[in-house]
Protein backbone atom coordinates (compact mmCIF):
# COMPACT_ATOMS: atom_id res chain seq x y z
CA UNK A 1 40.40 -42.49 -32.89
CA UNK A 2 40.71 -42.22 -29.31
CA UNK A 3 42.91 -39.29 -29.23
CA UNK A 4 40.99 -37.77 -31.84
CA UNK A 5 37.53 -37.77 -30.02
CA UNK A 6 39.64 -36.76 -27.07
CA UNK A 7 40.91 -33.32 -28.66
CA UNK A 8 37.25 -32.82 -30.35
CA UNK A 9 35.57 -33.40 -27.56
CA UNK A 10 37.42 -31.23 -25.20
CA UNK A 11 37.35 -28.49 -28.02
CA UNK A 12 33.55 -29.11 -27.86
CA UNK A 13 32.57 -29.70 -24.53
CA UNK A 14 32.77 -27.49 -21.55
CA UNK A 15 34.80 -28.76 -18.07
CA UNK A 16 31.61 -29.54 -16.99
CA UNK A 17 29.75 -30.85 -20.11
CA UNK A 18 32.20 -33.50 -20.21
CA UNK A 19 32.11 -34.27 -16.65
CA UNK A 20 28.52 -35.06 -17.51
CA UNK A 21 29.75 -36.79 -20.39
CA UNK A 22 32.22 -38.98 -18.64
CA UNK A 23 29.86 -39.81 -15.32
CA UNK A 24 27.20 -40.93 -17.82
CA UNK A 25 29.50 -43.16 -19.68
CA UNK A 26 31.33 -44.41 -16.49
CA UNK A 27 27.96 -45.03 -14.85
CA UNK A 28 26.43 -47.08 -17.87
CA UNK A 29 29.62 -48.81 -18.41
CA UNK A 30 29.47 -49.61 -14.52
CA UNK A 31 25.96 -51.56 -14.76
CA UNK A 32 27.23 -53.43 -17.79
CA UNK A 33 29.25 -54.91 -15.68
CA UNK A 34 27.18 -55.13 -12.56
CA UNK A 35 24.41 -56.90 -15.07
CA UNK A 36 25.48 -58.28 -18.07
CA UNK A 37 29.52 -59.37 -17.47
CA UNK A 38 29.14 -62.90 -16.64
CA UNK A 39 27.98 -63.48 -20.05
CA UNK A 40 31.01 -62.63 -21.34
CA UNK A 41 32.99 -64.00 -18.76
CA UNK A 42 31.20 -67.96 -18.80
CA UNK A 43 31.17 -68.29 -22.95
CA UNK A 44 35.38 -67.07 -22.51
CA UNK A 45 35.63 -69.71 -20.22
CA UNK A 46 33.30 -72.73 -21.61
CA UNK A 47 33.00 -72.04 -25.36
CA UNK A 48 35.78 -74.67 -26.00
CA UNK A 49 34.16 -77.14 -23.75
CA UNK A 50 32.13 -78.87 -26.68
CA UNK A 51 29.58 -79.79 -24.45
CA UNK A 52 26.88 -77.51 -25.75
CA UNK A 53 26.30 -76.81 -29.46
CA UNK A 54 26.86 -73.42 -31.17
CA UNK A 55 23.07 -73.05 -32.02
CA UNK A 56 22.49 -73.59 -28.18
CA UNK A 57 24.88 -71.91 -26.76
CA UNK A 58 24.02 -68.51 -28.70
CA UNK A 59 20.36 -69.19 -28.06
CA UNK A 60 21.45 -69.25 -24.31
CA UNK A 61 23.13 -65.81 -24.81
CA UNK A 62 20.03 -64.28 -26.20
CA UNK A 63 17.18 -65.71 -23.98
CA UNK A 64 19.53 -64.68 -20.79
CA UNK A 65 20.39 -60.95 -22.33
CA UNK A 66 16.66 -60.39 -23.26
CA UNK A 67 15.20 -61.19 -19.63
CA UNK A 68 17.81 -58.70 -17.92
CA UNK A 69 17.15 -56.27 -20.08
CA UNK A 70 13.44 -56.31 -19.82
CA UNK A 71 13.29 -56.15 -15.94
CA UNK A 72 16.34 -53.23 -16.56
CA UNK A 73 13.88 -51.54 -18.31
CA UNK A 74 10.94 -51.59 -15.81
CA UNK A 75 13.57 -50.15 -13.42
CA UNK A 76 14.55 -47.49 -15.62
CA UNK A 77 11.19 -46.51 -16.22
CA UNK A 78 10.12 -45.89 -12.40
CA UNK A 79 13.72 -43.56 -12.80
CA UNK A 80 12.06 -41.40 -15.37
CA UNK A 81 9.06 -40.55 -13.95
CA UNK A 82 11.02 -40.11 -10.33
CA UNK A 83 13.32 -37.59 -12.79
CA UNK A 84 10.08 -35.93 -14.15
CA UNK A 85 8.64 -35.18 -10.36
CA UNK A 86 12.30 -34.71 -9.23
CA UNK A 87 14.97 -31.98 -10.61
CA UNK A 88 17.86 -33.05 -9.52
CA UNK A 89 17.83 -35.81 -11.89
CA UNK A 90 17.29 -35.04 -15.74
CA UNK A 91 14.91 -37.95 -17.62
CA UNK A 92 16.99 -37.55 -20.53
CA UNK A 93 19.64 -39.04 -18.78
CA UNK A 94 18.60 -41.89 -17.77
CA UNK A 95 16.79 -42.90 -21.51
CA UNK A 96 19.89 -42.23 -22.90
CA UNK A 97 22.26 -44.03 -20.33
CA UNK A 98 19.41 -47.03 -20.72
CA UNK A 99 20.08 -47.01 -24.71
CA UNK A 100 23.90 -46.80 -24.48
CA UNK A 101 23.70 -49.96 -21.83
CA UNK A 102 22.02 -52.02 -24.44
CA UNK A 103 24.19 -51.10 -27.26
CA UNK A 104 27.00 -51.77 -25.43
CA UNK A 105 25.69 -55.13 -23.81
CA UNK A 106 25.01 -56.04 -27.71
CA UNK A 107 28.32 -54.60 -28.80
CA UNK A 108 30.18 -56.94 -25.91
CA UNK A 109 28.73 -60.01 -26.39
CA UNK A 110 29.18 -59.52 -30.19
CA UNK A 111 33.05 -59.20 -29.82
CA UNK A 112 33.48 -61.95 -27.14
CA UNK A 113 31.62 -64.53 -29.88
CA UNK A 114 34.21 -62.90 -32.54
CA UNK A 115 36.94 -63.67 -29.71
CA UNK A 116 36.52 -66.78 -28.85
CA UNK A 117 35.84 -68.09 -32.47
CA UNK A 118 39.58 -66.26 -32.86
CA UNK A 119 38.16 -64.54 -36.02
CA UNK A 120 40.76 -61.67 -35.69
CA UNK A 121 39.39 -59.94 -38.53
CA UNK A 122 36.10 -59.61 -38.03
CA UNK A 123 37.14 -58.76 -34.48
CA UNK A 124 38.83 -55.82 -35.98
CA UNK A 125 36.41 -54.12 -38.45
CA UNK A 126 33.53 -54.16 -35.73
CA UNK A 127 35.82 -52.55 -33.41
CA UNK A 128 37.09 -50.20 -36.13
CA UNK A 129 33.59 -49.23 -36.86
CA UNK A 130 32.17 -48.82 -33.96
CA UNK A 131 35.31 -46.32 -33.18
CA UNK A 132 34.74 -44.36 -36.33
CA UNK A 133 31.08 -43.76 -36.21
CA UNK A 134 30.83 -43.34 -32.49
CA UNK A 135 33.54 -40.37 -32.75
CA UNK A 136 31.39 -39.18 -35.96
CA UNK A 137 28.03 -38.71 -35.15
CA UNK A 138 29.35 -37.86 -31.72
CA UNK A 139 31.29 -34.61 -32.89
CA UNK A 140 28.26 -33.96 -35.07
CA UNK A 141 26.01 -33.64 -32.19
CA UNK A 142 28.31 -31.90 -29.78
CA UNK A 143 28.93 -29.52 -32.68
CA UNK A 144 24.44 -29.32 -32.99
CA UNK A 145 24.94 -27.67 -29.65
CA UNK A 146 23.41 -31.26 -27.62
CA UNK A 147 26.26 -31.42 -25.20
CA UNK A 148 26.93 -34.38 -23.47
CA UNK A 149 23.66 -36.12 -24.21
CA UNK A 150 25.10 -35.85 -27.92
CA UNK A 151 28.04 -37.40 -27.56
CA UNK A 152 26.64 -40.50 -25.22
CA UNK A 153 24.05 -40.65 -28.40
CA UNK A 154 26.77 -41.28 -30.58
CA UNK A 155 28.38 -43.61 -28.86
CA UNK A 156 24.96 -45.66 -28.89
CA UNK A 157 24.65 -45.62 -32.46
CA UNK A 158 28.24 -45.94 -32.63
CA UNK A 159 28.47 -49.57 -31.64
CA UNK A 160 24.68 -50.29 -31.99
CA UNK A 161 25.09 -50.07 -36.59
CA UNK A 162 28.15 -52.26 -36.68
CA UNK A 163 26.44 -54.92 -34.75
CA UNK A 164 23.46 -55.20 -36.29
CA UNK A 165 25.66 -55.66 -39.40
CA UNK A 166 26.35 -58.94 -38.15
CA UNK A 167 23.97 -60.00 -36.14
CA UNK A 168 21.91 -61.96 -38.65
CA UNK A 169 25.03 -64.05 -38.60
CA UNK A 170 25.38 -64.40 -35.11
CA UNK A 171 21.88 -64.03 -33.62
CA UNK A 172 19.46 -65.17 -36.45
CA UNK A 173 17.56 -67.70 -36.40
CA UNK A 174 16.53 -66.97 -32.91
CA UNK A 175 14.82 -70.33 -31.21
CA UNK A 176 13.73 -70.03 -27.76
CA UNK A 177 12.96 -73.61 -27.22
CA UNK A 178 17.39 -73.90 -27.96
CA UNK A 179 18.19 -72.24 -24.98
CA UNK A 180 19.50 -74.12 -21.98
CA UNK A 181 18.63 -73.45 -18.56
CA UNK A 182 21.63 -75.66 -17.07
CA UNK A 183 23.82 -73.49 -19.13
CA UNK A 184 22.71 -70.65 -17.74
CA UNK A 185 23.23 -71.96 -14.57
CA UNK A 186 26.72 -72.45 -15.59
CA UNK A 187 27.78 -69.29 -16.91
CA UNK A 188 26.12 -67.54 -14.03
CA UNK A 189 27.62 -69.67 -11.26
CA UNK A 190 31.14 -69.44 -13.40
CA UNK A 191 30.29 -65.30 -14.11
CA UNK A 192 29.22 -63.82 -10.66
CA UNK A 193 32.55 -63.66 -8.97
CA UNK A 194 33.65 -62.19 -12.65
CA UNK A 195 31.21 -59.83 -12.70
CA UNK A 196 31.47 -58.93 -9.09
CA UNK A 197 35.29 -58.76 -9.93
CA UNK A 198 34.49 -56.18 -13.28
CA UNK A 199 32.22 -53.68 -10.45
CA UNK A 200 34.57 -53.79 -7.66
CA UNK A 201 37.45 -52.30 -10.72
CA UNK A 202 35.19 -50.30 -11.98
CA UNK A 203 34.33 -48.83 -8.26
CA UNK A 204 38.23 -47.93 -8.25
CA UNK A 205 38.31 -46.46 -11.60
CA UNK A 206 35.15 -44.44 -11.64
CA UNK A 207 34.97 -43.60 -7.68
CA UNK A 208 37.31 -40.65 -7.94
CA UNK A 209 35.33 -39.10 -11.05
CA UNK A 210 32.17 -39.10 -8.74
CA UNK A 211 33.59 -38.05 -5.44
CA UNK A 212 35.18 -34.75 -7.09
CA UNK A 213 31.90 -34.27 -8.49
CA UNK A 214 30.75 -35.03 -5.35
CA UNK A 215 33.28 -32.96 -3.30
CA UNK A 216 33.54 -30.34 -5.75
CA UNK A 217 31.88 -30.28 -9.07
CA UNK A 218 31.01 -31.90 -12.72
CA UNK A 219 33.71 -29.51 -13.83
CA UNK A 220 36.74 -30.98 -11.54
CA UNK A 221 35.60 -34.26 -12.81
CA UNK A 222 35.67 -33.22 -16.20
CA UNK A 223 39.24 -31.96 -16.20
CA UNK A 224 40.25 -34.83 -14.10
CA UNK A 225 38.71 -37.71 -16.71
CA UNK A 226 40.43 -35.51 -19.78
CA UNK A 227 44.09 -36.86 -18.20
CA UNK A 228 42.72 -40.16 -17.02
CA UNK A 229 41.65 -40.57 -20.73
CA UNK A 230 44.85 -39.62 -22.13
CA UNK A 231 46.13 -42.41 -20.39
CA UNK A 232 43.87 -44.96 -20.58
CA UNK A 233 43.28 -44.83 -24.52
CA UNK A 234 46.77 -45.08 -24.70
CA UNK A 235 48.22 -47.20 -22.41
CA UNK A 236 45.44 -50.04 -21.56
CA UNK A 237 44.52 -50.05 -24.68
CA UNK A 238 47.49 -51.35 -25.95
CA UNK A 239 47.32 -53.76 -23.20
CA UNK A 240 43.92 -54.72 -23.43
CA UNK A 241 43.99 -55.41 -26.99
CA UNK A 242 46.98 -58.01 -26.42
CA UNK A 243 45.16 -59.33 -23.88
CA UNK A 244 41.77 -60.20 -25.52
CA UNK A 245 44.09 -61.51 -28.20
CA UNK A 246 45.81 -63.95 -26.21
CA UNK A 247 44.02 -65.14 -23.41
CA UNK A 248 41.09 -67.05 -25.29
CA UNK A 249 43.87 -68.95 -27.33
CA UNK A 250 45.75 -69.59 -23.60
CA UNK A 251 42.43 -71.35 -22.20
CA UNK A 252 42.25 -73.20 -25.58
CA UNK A 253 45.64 -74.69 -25.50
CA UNK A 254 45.05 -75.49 -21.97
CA UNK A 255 42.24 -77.49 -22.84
CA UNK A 256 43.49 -78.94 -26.41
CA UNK A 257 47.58 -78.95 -26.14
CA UNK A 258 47.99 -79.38 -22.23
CA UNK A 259 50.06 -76.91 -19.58
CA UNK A 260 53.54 -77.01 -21.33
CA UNK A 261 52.03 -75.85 -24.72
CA UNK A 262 49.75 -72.93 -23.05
CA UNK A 263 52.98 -71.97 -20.34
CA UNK A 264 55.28 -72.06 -23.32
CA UNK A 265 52.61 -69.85 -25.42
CA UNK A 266 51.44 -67.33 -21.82
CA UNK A 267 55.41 -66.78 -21.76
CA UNK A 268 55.45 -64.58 -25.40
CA UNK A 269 52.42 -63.47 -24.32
CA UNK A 270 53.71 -61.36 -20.92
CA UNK A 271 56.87 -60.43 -23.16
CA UNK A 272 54.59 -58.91 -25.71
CA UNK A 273 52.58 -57.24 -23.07
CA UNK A 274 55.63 -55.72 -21.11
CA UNK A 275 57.37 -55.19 -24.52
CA UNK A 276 54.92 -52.76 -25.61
CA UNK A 277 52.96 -51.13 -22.05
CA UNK A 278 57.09 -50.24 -20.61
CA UNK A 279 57.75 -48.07 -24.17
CA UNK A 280 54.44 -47.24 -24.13
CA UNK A 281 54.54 -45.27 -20.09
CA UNK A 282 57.80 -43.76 -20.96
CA UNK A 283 56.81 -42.33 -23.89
CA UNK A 284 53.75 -40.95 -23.13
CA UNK A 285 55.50 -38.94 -20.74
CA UNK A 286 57.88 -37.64 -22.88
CA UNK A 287 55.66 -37.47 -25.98
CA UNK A 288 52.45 -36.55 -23.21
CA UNK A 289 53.29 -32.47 -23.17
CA UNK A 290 53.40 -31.89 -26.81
CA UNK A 291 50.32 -33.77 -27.80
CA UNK A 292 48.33 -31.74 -24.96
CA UNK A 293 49.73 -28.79 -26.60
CA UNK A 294 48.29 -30.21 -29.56
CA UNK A 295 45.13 -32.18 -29.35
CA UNK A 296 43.80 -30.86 -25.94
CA UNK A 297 42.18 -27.49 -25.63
CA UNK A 298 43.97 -24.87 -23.77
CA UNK A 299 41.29 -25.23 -20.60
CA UNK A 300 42.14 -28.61 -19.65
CA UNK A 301 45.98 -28.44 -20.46
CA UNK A 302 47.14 -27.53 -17.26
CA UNK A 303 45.21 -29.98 -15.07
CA UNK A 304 46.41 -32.99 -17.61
CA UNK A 305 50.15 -32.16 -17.54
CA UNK A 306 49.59 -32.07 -13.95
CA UNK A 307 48.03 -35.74 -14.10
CA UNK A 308 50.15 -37.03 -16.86
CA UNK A 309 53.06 -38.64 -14.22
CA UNK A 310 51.09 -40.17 -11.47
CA UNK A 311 47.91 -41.66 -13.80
CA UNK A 312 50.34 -42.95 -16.25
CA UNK A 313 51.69 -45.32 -13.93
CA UNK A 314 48.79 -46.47 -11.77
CA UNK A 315 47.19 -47.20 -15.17
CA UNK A 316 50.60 -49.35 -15.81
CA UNK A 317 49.83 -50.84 -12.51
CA UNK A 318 46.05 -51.12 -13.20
CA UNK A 319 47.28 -52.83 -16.58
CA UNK A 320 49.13 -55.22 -15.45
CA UNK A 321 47.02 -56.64 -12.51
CA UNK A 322 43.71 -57.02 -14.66
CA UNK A 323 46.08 -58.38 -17.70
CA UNK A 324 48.74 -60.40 -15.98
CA UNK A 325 48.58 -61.02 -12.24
CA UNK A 326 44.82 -61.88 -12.10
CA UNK A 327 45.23 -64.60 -14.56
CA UNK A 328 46.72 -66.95 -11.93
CA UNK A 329 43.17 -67.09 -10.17
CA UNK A 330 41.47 -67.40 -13.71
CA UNK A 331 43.62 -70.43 -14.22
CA UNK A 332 43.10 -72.02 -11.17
CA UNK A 333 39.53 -71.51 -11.78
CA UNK A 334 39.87 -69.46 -8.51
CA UNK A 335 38.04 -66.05 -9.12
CA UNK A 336 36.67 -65.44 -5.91
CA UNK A 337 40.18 -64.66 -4.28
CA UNK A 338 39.74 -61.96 -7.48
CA UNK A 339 37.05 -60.62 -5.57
CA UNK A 340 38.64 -60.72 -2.23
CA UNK A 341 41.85 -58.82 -3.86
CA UNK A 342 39.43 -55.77 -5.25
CA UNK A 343 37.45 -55.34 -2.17
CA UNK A 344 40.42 -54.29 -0.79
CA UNK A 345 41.26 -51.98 -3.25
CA UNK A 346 38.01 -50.11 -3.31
CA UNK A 347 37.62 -49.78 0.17
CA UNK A 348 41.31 -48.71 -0.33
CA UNK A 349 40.82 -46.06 -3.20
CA UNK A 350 37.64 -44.93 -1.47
CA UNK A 351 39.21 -43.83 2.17
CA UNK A 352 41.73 -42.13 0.29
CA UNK A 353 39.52 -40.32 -2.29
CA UNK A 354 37.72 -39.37 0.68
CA UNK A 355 40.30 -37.78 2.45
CA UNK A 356 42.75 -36.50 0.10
CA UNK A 357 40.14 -34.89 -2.54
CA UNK A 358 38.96 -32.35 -0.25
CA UNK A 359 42.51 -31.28 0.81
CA UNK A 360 44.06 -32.01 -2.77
CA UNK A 361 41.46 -32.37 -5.12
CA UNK A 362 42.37 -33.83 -8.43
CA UNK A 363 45.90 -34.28 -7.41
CA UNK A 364 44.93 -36.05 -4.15
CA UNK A 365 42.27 -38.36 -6.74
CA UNK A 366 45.11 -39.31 -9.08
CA UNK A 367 47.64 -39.72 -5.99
CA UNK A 368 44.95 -42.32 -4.08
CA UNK A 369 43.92 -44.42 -8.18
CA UNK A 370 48.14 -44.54 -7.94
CA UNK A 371 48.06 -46.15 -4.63
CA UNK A 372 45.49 -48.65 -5.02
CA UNK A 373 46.61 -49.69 -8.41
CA UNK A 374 50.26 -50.39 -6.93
CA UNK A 375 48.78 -52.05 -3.87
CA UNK A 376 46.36 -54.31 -6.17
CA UNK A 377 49.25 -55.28 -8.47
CA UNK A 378 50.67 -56.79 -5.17
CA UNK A 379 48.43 -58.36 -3.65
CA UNK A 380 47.19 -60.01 -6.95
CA UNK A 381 50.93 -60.83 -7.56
CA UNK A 382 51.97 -62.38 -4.07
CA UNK A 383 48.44 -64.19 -3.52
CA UNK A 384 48.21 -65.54 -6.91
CA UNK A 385 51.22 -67.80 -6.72
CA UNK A 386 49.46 -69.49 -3.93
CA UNK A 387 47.36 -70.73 -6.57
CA UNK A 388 48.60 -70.49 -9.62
CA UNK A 389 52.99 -70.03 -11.03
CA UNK A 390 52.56 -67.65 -13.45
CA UNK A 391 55.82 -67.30 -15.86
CA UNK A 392 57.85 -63.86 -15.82
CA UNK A 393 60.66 -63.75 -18.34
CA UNK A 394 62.79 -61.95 -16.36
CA UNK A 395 65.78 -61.47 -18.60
CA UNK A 396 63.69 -60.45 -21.46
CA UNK A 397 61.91 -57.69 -19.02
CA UNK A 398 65.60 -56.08 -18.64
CA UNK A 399 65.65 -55.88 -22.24
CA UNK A 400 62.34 -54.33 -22.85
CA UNK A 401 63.38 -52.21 -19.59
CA UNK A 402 66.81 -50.64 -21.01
CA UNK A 403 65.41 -50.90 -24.47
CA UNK A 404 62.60 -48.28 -23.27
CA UNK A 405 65.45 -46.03 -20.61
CA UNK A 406 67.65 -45.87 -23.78
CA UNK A 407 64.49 -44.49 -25.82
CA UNK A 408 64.03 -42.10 -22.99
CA UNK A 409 66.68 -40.80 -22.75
CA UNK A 410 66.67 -40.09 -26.61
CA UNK A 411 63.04 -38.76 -26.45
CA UNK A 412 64.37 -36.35 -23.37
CA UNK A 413 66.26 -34.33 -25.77
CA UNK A 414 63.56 -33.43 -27.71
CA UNK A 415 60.82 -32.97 -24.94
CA UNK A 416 59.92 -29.28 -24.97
CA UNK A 417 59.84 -29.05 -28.27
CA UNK A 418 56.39 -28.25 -29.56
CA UNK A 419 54.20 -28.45 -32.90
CA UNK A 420 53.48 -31.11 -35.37
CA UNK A 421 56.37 -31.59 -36.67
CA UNK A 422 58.31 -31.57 -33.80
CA UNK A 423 55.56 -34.36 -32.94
CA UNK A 424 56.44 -36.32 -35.69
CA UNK A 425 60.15 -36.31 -34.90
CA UNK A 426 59.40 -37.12 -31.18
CA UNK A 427 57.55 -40.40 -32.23
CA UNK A 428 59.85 -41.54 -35.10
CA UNK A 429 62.54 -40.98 -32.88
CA UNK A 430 61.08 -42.81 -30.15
CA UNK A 431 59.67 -45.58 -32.34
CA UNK A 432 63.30 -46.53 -34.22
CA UNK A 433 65.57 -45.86 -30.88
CA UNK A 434 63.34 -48.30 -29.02
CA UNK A 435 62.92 -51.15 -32.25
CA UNK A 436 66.75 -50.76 -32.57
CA UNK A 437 67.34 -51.86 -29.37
CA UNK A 438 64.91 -54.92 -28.75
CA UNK A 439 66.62 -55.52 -32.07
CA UNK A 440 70.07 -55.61 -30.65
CA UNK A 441 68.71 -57.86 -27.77
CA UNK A 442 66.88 -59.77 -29.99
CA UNK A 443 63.83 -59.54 -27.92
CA UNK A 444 61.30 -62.33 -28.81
CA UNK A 445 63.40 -63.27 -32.05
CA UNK A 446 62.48 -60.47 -33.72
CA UNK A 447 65.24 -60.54 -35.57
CA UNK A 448 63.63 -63.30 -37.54
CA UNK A 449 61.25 -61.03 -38.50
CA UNK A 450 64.05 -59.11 -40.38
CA UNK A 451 64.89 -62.09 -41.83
CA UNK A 452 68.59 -62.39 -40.34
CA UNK A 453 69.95 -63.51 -36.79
């Protein structure tokens, strides 16, 4: 769905429409986490805990999300009627970026209760949803001729239906009198260094969309967030997805089964994550030209083939800091060295935006997100051990690793080769050489799942 709203939207929106687009959706996504992250981030962490009740514990959720909303919206309200007196800043804007933050906040919170209740399922269909109607009435109102504004509308109602779907059965009956301040407390003492964490990332993902548009224009933002997209709705993704999987079972066995259980359990875990992100970097830059030539229209092309090698690997990096490397200070209940880690790398990622974007301009952006991605997968990696021995399967990783160079050099055969069927053959060969090596090296057992050794 990802890569489908991609090509639509690109077909769709000018350079500069969806440099509007993305800056909107960056922004909002930006004061989520500013404002409403530690939610998520303390009922992760202390759902298992079985000191508070369910009834409690969601009543908690709902007092704490309705009071920062409220004084959200008395803020955005003085915004609009500065944007009505003020022309540099459209009113629209900020009603619709208000109305996307509190679908998403509602969207979020939904999912984490799905995710730590480890209903998969459920889990699944919400997301699915929420994909397929947001890219729906999205492309219907970029195709009414509303722009940007349309397709930040349809992402509201996107994830706003599916969770109202549910949220009689998560959020009804809702009791006031239930909530508990000294929870609160807890998940905001326990959230703050997460959330402060989730802004300082986001300041390093988002900073280089706003300085071109800052330096230069919505347009050079636009072009620049159409490769940065390819990317990311490929690449983390896949690793985000494994890691919202995983890591609320890891806490659980921690606190149920004990530290040989959830070490045993984190180990399959880093396999599967390296097993899938190492195939997955490779082949998206094989794979990458032909599905621009594809899905992406012919404006942007040029700028995201340009892209393609440097953001696919600091999103790698990016990846595996935020879904490996930081969970040694998670598990040492040690966030605030988090923190410490990411102030680095935005001051980092901003001195170099700031000096190679006027000289460079989108390459210089992607060249300093490359650079403080590597550096924050470093220092995450070295200072975590101080605090907490992560396990690296080190043999397996030289699987996955030739597994994925044999792939490549398969897929390099067939690289300049372009339509759909050529497409096709690209990923099925890609697909079977890679599964037919981690099959040889028996990579996580999987020849068990064959049914033969």
């Amino acid at each position: 769905m990802a890569f489908t709203a991609l090509s639509l939207y690109t077909h769709l929106l000018s350079p500069e429409q969806y440099g509007l687009y993305t800056l909107l959706l960056t922004g909002t996504v930006f004061l989520h986490n500013t404002l409403y992250n530690w939610l998520t981030a303390g009922t992760l962490r202390f759902w298992y805990g079985k000191t508070y009740s369910t009834p409690v514990f969601i009543n908690t959720l709902s007092v704490s999300h309705i009071k920062i909303s409220l004084y959200l919206l008395l803020i955005a309200l003085l915004f609009v009627f500065y944007a009505l007196f003020n022309k540099n800043l459209e009113a629209s804007w900020v009603v619709s970026s208000y109305f996307l933050l509190l679908s998403l906040t509602l969207f979020f919170i939904t999912q984490c209760i799905f995710s730590v209740e480890i209903k998969p399922t459920t889990y699944a269909y919400l997301g699915i949803s929420s994909s397929i109607l947001s890219l729906l009435i999205g492309t219907l109102l970029a195709y009414s001729g509303f722009g940007a504004l349309g397709v930040i509308t349809g992402i509201t109602l996107g994830t706003l239906i599916p969770s109202l779907f549910v949220f009689k059965d998560i959020w009804l009956p809702f009791n006031k009198e239930l909530s508990d301040k000294t929870l609160a407390k807890k998940l905001l003492k326990y959230g703050i260094p997460f959330a402060s964490a989730a802004i300082l990332e986001e300041v390093t993902k988002v900073s280089d969309r706003f300085m071109l548009a800052w330096l230069h224009d919505k347009s050079q933002a636009g072009l620049y967030a159409v490769g940065y997209d390819l990317s990311g709705n490929s690449i983390i993704v896949l690793m985000t997805a494994i890691n919202l999987a995983a890591y609320p079972v890891i806490i659980k066995l921690f606190e149920n089964e004990g530290y040989d259980t959830a070490i045993d359990y984190f180990r399959h875990y880093v396999i599967l994550l390296l097993g899938v992100s190492i195939p997955a970097v490779i082949g998206l830059n094989l794979v990458g030209p032909d599905l621009v030539h594809l899905l992406i229209d012919e404006q942007y092309q040029e700028s995201v083939l340009s892209l393609l090698p440097i953001i696919t690997l600091a999103i790698f990096a990016m990846g595996l800091q935020v879904t490996y490397f930081d969970l040694a200070f998670q598990l040492a209940h040690y966030v605030k060295a988090i923190v410490r880690v990411r102030i680095i790398i935005a001051l980092v990622n901003l001195l170099l935006n700031y000096i190679l974007i006027p000289k460079m301009g989108m390459m210089g952006a992607a060249i300093a997100t490359l650079l403080s991605f590597i550096l924050g997968s470093v220092l995450s990696a070295v200072i975590g051990r101080s605090y907490f021995k992560l396990p690296f399967p080190f043999m397996e990783f030289f699987k996955i690793l030739i597994s994925a160079l044999v792939m490549g050099i398969c897929l390099w055969w067939l690289k300049d080769l372009r339509g759909w069927g050529w497409l096709i053959l690209q990923l099925s060969v890609g697909i079977a050489s890679y599964l037919l090596m981690i099959t040889l090296f028996n990579v996580m057992n999987i020849r068990s799942y064959y049914q033969f050794t």
